[in-house]
PDB file of N, CA and C in Angstrom:
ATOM      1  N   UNK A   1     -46.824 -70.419 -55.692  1.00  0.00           N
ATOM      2  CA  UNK A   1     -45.977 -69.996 -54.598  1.00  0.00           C
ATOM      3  C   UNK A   1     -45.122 -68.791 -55.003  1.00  0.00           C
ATOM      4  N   UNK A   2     -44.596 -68.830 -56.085  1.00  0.00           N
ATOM      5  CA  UNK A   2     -43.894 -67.610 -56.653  1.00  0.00           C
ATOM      6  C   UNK A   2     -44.793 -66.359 -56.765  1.00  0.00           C
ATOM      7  N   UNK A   3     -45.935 -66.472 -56.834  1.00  0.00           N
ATOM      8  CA  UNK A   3     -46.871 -65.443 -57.318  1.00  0.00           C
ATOM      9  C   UNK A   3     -46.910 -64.688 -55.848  1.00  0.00           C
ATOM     10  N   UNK A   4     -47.599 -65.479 -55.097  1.00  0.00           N
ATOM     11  CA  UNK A   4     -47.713 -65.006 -53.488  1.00  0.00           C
ATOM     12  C   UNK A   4     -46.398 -64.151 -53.067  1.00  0.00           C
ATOM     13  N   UNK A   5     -45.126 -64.862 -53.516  1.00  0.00           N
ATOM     14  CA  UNK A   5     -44.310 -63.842 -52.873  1.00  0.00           C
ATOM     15  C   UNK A   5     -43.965 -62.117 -53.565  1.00  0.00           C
ATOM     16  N   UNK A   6     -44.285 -62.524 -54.886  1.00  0.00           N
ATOM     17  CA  UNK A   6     -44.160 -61.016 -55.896  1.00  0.00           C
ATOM     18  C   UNK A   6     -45.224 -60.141 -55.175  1.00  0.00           C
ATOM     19  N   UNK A   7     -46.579 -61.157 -54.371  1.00  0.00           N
ATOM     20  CA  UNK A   7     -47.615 -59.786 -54.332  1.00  0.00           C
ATOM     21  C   UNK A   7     -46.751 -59.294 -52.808  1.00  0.00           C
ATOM     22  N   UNK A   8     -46.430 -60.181 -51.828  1.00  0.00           N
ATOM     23  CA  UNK A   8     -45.257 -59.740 -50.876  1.00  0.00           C
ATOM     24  C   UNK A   8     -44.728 -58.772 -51.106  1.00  0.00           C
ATOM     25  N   UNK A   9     -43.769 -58.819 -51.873  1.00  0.00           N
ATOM     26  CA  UNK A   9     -42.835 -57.650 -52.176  1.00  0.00           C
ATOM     27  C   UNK A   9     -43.241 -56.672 -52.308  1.00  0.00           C
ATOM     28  N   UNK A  10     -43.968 -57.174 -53.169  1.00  0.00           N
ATOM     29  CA  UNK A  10     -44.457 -55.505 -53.825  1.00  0.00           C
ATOM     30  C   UNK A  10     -45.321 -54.689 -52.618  1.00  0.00           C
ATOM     31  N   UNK A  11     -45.974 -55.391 -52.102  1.00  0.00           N
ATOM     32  CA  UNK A  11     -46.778 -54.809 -50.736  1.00  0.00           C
ATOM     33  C   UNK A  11     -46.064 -54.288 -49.619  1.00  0.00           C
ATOM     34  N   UNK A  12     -44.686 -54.815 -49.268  1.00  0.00           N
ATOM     35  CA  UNK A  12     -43.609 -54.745 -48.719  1.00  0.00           C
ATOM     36  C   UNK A  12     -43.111 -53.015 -49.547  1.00  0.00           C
ATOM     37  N   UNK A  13     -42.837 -52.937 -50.403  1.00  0.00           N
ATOM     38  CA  UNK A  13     -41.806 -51.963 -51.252  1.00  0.00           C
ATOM     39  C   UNK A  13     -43.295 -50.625 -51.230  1.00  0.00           C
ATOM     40  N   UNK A  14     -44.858 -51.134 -51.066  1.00  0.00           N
ATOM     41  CA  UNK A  14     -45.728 -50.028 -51.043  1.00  0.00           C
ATOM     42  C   UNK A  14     -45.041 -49.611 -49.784  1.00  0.00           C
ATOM     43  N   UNK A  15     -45.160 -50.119 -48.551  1.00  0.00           N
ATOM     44  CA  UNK A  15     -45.514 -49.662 -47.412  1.00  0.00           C
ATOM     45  C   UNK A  15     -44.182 -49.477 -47.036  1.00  0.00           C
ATOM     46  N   UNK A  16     -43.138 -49.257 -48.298  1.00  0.00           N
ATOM     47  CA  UNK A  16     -42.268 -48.865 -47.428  1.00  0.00           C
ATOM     48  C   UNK A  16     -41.705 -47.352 -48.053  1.00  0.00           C
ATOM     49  N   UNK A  17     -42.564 -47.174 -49.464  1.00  0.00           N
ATOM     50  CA  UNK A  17     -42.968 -45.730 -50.108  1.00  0.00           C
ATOM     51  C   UNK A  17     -43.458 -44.729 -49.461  1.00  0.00           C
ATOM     52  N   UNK A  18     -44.531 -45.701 -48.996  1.00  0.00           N
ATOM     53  CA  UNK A  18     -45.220 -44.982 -47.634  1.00  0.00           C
ATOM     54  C   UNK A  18     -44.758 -44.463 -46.364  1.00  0.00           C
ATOM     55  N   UNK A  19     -44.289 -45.144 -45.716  1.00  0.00           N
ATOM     56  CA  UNK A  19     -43.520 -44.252 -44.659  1.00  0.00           C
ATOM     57  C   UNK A  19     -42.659 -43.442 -44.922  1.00  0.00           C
ATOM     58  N   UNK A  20     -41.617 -43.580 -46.459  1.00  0.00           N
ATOM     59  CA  UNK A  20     -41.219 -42.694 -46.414  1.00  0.00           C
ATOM     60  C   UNK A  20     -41.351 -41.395 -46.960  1.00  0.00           C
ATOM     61  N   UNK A  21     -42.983 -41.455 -47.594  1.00  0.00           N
ATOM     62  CA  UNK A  21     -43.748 -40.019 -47.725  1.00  0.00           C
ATOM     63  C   UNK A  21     -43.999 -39.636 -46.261  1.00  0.00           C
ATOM     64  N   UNK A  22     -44.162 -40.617 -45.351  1.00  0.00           N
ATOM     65  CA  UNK A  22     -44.685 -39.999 -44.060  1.00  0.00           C
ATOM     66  C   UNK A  22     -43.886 -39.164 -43.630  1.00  0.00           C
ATOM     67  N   UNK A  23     -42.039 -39.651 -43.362  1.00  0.00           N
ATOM     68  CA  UNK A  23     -41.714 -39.356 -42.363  1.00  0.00           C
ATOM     69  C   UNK A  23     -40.437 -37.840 -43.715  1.00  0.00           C
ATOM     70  N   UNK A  24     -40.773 -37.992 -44.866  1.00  0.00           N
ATOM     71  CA  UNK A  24     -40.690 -36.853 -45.225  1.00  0.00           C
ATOM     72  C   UNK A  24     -41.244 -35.658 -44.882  1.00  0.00           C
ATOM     73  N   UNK A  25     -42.615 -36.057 -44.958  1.00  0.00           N
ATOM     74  CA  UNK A  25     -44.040 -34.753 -44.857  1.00  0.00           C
ATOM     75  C   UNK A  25     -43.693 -34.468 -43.158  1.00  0.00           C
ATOM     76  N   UNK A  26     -43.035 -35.434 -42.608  1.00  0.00           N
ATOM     77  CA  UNK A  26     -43.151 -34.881 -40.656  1.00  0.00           C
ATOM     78  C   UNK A  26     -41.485 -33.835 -41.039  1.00  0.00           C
ATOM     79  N   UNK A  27     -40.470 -34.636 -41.388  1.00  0.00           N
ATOM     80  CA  UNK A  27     -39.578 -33.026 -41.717  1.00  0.00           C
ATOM     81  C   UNK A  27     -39.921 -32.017 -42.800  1.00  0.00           C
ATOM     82  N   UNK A  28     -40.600 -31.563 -43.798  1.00  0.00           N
ATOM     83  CA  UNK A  28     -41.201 -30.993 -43.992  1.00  0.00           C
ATOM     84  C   UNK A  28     -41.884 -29.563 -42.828  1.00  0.00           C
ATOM     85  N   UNK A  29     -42.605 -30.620 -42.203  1.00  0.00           N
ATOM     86  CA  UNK A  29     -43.591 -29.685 -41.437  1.00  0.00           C
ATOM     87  C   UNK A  29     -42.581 -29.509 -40.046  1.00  0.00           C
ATOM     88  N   UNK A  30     -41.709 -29.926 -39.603  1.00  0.00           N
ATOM     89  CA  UNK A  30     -40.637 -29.656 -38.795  1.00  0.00           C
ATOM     90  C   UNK A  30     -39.777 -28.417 -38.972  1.00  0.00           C
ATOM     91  N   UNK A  31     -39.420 -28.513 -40.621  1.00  0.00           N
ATOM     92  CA  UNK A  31     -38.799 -27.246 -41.312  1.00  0.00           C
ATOM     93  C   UNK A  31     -39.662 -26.242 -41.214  1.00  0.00           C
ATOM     94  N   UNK A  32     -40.505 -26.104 -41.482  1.00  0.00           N
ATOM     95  CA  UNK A  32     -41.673 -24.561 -41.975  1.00  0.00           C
ATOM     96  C   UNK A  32     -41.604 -24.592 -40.514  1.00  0.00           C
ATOM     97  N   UNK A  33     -41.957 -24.926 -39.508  1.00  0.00           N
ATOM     98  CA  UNK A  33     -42.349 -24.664 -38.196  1.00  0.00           C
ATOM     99  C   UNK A  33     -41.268 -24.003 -37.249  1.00  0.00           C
ATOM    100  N   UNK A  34     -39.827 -24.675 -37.607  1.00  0.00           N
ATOM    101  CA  UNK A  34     -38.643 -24.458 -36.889  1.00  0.00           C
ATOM    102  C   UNK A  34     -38.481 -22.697 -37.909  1.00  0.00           C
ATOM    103  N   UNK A  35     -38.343 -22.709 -39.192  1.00  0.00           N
ATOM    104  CA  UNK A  35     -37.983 -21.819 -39.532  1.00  0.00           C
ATOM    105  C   UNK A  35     -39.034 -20.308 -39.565  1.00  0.00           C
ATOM    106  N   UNK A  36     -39.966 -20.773 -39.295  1.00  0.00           N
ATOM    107  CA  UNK A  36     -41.159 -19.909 -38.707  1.00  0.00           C
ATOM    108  C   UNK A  36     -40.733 -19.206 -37.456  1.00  0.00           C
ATOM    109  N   UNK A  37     -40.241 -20.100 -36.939  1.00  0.00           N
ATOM    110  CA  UNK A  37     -40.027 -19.601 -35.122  1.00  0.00           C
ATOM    111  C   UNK A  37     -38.559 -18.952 -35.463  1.00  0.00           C
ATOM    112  N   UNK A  38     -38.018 -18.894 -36.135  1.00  0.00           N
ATOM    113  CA  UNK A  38     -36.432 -18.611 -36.484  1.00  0.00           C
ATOM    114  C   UNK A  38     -36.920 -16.544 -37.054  1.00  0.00           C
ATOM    115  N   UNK A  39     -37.733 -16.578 -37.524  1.00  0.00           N
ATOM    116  CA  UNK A  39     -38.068 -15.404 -38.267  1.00  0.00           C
ATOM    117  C   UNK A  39     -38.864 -14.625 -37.014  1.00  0.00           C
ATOM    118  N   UNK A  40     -39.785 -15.088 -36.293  1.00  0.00           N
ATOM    119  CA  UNK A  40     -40.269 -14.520 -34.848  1.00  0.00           C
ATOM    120  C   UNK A  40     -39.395 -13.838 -34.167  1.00  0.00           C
ATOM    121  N   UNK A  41     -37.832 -15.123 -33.986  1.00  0.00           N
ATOM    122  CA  UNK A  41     -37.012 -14.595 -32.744  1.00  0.00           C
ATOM    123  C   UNK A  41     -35.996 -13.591 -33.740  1.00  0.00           C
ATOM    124  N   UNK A  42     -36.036 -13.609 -34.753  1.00  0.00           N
ATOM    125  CA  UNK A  42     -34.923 -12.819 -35.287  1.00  0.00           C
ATOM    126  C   UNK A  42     -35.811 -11.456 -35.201  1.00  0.00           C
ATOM    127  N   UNK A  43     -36.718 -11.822 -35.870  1.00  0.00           N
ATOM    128  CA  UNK A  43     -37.756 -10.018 -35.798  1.00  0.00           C
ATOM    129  C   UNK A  43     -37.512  -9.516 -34.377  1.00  0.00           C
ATOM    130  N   UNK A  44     -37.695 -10.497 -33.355  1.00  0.00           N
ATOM    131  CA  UNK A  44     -38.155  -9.736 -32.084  1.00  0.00           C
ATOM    132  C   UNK A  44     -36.958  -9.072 -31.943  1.00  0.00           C
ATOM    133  N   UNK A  45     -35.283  -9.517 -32.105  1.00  0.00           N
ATOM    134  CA  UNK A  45     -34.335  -8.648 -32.074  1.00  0.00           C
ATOM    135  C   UNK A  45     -33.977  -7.049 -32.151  1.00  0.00           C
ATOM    136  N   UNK A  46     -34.844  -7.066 -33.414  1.00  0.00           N
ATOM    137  CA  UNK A  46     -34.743  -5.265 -33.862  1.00  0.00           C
ATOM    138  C   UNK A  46     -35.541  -4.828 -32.720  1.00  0.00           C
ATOM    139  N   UNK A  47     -34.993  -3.960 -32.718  1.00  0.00           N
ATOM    140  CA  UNK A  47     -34.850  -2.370 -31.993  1.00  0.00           C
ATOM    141  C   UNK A  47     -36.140  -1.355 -32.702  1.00  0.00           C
ATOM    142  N   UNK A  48     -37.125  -1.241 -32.342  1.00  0.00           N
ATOM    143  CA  UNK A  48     -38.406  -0.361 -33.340  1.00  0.00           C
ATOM    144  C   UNK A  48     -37.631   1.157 -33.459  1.00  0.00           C
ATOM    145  N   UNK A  49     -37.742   1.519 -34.537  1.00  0.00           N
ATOM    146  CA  UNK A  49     -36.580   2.491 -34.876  1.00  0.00           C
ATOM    147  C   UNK A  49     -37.440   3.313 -36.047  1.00  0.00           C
ATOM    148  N   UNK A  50     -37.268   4.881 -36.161  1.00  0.00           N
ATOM    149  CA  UNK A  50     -37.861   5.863 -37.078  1.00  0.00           C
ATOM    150  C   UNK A  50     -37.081   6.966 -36.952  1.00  0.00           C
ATOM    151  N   UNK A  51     -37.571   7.231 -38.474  1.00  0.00           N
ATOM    152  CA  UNK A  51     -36.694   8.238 -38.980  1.00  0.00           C
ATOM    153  C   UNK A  51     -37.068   8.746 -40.355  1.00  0.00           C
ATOM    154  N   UNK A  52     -36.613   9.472 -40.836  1.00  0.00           N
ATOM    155  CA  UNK A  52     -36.956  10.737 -42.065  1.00  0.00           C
ATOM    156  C   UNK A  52     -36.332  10.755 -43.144  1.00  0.00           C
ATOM    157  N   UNK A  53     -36.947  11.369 -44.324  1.00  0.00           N
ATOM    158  CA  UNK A  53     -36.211  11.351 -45.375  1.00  0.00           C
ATOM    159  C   UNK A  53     -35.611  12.276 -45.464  1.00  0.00           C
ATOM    160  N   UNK A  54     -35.267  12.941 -45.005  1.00  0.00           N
ATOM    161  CA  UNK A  54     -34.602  14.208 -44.707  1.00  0.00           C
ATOM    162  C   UNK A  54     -34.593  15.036 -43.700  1.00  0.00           C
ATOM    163  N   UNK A  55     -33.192  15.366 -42.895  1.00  0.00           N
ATOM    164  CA  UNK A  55     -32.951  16.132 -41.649  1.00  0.00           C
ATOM    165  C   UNK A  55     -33.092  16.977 -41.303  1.00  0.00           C
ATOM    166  N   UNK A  56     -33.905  17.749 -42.228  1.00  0.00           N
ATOM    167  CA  UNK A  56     -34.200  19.404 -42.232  1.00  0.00           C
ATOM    168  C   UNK A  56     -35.469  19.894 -43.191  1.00  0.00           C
ATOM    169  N   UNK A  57     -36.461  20.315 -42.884  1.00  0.00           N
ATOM    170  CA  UNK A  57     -37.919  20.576 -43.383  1.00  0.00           C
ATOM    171  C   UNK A  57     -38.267  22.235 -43.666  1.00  0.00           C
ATOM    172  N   UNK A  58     -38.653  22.513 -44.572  1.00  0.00           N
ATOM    173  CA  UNK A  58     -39.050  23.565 -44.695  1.00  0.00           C
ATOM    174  C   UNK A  58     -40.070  24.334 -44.025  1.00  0.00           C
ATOM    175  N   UNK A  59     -40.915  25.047 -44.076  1.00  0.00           N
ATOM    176  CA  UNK A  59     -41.858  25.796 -43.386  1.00  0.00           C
ATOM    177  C   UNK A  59     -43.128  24.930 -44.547  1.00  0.00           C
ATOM    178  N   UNK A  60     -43.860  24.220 -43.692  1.00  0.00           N
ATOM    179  CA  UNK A  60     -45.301  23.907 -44.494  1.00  0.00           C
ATOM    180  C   UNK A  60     -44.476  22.787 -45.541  1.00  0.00           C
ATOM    181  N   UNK A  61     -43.499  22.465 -45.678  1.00  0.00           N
ATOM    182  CA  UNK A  61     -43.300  21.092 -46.205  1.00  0.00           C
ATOM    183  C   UNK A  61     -43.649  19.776 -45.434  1.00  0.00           C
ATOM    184  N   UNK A  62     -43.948  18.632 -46.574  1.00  0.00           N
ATOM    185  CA  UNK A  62     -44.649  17.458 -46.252  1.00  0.00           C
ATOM    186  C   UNK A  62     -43.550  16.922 -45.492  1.00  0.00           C
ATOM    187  N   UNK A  63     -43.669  15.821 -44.160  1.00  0.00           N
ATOM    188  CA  UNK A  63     -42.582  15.722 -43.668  1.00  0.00           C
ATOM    189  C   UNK A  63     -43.199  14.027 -44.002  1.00  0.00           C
ATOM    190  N   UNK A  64     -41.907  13.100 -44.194  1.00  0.00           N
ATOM    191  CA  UNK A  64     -42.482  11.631 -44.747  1.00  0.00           C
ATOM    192  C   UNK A  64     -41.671  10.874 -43.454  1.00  0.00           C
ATOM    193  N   UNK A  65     -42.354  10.440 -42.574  1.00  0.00           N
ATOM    194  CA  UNK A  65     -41.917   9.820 -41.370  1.00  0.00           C
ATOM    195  C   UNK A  65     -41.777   7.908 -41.958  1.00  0.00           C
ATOM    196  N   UNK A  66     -40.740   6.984 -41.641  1.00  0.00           N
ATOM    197  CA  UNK A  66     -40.951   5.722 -42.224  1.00  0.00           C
ATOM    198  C   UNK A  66     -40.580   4.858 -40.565  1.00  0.00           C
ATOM    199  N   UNK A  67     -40.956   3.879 -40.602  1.00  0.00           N
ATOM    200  CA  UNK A  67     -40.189   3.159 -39.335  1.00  0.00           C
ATOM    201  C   UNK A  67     -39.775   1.602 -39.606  1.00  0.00           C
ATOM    202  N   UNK A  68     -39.829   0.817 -38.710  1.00  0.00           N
ATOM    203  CA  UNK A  68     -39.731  -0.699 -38.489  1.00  0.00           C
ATOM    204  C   UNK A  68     -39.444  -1.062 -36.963  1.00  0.00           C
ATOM    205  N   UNK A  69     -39.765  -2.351 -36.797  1.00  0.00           N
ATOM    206  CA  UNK A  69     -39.190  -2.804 -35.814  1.00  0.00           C
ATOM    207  C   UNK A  69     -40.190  -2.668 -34.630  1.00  0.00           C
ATOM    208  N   UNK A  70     -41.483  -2.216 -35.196  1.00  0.00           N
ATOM    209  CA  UNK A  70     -42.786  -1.931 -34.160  1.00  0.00           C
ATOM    210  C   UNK A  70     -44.017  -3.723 -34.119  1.00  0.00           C
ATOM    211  N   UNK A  71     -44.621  -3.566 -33.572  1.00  0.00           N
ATOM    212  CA  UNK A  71     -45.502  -4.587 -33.549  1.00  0.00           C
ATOM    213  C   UNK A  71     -47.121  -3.755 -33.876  1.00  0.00           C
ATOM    214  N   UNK A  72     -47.327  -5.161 -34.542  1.00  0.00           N
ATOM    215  CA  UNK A  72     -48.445  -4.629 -35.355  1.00  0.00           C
ATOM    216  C   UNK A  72     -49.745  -3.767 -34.279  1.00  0.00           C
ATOM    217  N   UNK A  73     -49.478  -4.394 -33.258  1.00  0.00           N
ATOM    218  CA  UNK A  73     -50.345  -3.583 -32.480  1.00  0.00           C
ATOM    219  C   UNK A  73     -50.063  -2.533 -31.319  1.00  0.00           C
ATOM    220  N   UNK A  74     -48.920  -1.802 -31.311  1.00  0.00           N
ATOM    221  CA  UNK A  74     -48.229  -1.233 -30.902  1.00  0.00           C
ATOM    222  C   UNK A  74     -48.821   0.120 -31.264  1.00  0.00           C
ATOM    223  N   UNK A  75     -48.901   1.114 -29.718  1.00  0.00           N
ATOM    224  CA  UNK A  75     -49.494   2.330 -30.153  1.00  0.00           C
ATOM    225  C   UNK A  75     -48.386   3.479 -29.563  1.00  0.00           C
ATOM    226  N   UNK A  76     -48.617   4.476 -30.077  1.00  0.00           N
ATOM    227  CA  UNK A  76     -47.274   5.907 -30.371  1.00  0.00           C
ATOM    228  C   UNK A  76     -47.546   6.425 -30.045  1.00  0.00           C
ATOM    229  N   UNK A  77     -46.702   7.430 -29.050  1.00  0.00           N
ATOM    230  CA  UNK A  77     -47.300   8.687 -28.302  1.00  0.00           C
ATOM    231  C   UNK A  77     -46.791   9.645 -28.978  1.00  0.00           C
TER     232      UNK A  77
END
């Protein structure tokens, strides 16, 4: 009778390891997902914005244009 209840417990104390790998791995995947969508809406904020490494160009100098704030499929007139 003592034996039966140790395998109890212990079967008890698995399944209760277990859920709480489960309901770790569900916040887990709650976090990456929420903070995924956190980086979307913050990107979408900026303003697509360009500009130069310098305000004034010579005749036949390289001019180095940089930007941000565009979408990857976004086309420039």
């Amino acid at each position: 009778m003592n034996r039966s209840r140790g395998y109890a417990a212990s079967g008890v104390a698995h399944n209760a390891q277990t859920v709480g790998r489960v309901v770790l791995a569900v916040f887990v995947v709650l976090f990456m997902v929420g903070s995924s969508f956190f980086v979307m809406v913050a990107g979408a904020e900026d303003e697509p914005e360009i500009w130069t490494d310098k305000d004034e160009y010579r005749v036949g100098e390289t001019v180095l244009i940089s930007g941000h704030g565009f979408c990857q499929s976004a086309k420039s007139r």
